[in-house]
Protein backbone atom coordinates (compact mmCIF):
# COMPACT_ATOMS: atom_id res chain seq x y z
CA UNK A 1 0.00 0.00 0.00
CA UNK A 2 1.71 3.09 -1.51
CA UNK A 3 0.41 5.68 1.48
CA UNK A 4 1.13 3.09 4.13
CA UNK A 5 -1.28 2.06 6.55
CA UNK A 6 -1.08 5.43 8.50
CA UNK A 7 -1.96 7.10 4.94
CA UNK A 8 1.42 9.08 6.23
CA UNK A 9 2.86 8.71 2.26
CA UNK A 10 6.67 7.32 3.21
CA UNK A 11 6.05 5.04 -0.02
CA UNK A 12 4.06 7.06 -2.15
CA UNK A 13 7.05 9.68 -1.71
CA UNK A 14 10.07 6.90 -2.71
CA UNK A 15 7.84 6.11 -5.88
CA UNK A 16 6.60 9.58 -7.39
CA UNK A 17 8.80 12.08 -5.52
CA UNK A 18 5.76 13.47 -3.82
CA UNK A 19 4.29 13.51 -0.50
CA UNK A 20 0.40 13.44 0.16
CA UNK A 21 -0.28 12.99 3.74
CA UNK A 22 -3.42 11.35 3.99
CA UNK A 23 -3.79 11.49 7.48
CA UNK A 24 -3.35 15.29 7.49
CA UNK A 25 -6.67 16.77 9.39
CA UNK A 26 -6.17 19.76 6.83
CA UNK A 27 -6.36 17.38 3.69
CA UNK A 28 -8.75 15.31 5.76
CA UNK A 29 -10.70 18.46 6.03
CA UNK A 30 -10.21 20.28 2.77
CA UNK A 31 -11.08 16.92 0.60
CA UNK A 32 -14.81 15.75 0.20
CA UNK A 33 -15.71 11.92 0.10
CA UNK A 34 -17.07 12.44 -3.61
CA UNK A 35 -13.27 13.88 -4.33
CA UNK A 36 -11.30 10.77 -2.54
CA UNK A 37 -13.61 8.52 -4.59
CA UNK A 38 -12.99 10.06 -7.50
CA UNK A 39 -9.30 9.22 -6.96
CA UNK A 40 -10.05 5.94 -6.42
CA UNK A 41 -12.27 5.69 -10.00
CA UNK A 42 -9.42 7.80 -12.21
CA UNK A 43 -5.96 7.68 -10.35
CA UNK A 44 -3.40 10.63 -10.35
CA UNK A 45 -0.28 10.87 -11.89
CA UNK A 46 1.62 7.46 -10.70
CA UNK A 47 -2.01 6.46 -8.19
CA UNK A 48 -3.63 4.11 -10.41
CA UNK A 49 -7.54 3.69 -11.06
CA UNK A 50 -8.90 1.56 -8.66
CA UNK A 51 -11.89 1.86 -11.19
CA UNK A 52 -12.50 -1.90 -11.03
CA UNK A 53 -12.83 -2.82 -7.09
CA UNK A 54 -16.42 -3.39 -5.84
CA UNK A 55 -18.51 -1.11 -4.41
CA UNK A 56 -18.05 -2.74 -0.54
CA UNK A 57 -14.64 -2.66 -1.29
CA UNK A 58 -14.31 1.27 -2.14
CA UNK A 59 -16.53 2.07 1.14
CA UNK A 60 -13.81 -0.16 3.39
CA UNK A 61 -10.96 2.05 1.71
CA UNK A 62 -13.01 5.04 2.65
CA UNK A 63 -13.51 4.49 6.01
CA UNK A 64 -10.09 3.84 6.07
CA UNK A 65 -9.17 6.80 5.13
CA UNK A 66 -11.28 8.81 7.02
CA UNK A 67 -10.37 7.14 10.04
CA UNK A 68 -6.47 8.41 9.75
CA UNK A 69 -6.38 12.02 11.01
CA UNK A 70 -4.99 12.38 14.69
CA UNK A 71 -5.25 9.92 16.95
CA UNK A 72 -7.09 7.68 14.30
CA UNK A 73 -10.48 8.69 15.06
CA UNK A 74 -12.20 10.70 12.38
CA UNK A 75 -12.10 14.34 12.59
CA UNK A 76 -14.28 16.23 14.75
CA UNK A 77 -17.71 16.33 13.50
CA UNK A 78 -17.03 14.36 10.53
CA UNK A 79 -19.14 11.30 9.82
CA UNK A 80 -17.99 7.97 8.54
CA UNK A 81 -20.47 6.17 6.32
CA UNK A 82 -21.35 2.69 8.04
């Protein structure tokens, strides 16, 4: 897993030279669930599509993901879709 499993980006940065931190509470807080799952469907630069996963797959990545900022509970007042 390119970002890690802290979404901290120590791998991501050793393959494309750049660092997204996805456990930052400002990209956290700046990036909408509709935008992450974008990502997932089209990919970025070297982040490939992830077009093909099932849907209950895709939601597990999302919680994920929302569940990195912090202490590795979600953000204050965000929600996390069951």
């Amino acid at each position: 897993m390119c970002h890690g499993d802290d979404g901290t980006s120590a791998r991501a940065s050793q393959i494309a030279g750049r660092r997204v931190d996805l456990a930052d509470p400002g990209w956290q807080a700046a990036t909408s669930d509709s935008a992450i799952r974008f990502l997932l469907d089209e990919g970025r630069n070297s982040m490939p599509s992830f077009l093909g996963l099932p849907e209950s797959d895709l939601a597990v990545i999302l919680r994920h993901l929302r569940s990195l900022p912090g202490d590795g509970a979600p953000a204050e007042g965000e929600e996390v879709a069951p």
